[in-house]
Protein backbone atom coordinates (compact mmCIF):
# COMPACT_ATOMS: atom_id res chain seq x y z
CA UNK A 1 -15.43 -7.74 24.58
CA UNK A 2 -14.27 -10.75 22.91
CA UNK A 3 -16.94 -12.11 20.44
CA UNK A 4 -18.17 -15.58 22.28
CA UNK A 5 -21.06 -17.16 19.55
CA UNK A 6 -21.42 -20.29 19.16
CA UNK A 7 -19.16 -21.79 15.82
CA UNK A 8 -22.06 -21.54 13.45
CA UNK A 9 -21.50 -18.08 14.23
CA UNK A 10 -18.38 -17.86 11.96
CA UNK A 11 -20.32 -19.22 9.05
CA UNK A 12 -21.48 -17.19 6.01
CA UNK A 13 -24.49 -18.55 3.92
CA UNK A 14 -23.76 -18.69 0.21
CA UNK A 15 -24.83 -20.31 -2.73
CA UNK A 16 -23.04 -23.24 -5.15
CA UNK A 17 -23.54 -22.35 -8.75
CA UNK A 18 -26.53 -25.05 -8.50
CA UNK A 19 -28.73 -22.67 -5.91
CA UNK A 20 -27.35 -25.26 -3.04
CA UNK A 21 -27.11 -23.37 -0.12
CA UNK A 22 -24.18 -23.51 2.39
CA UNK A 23 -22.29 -22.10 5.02
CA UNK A 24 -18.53 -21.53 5.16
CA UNK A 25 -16.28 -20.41 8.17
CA UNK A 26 -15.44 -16.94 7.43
CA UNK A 27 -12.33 -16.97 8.95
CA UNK A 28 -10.83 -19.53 6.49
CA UNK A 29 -11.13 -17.09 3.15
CA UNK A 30 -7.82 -16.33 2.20
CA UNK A 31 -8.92 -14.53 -1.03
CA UNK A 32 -11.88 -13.68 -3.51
CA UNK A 33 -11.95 -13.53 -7.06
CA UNK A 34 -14.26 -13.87 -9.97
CA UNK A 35 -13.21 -15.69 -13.18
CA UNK A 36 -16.11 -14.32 -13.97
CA UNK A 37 -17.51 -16.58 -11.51
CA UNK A 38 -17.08 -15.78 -8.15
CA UNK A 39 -14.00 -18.21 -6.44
CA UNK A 40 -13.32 -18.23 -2.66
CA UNK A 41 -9.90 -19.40 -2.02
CA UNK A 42 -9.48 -21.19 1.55
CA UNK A 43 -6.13 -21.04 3.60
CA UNK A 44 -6.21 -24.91 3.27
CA UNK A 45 -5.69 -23.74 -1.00
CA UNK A 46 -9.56 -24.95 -1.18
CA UNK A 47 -11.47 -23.53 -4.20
CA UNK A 48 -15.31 -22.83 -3.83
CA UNK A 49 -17.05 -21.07 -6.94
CA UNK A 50 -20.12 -19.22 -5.54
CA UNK A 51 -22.64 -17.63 -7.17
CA UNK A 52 -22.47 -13.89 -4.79
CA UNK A 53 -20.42 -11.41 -6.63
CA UNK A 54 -17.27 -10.74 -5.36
CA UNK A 55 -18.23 -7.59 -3.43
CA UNK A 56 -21.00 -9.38 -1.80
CA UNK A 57 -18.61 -12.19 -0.28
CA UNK A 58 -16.19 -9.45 0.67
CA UNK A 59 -19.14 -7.21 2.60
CA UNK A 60 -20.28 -10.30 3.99
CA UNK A 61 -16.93 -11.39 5.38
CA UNK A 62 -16.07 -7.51 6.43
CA UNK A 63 -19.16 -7.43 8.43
CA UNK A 64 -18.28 -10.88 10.05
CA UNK A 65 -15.09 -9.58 10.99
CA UNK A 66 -16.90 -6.26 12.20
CA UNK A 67 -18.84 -8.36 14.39
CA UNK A 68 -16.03 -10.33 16.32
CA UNK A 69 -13.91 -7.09 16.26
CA UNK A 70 -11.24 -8.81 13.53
CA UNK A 71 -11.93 -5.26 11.39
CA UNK A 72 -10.76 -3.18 13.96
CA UNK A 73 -7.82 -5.09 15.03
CA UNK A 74 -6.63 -5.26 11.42
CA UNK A 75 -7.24 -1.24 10.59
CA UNK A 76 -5.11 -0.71 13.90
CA UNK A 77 -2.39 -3.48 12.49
CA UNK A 78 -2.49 -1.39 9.33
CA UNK A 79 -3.54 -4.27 7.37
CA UNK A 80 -7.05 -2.93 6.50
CA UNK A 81 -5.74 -0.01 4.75
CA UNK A 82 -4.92 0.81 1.10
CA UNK A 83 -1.03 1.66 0.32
């Protein structure tokens, strides 16, 4: 079943390096880095430096995309697994 929430839905909550707390749409991460601090890169070519680790904006995007059924589609496409 198609995932049907409402479009706060595809938000994550994370935090600026100054504790502000926001939310950013999940499916616009293109990549994730940390320089040591963690950087989001957008598909738009949008920086955000967070202060999550890397792994925890990666679990937290994995388990949005678990949600909506992205993860599953993507394994099946081949493009969730290591080569």
């Amino acid at each position: 079943m198609p995932y049907l929430g409402t479009p706060a839905h595809f938000m994550i909550e994370l935090r600026r390096l100054n504790n502000e707390t926001f939310t950013l749409n999940a499916l616009m991460i293109e990549q994730v880095q940390a320089f040591p601090d963690t950087t989001i890169t957008l598909l738009n070519g949008k920086k955000v430096v967070v202060k999550e680790k890397e792994q925890t904006v990666i679990e937290m995007a994995t388990d949005f995309y678990n949600k909506i059924g992205l993860q599953q589609s993507l394994n099946k496409a081949g493009e969730g697994k290591d080569e």
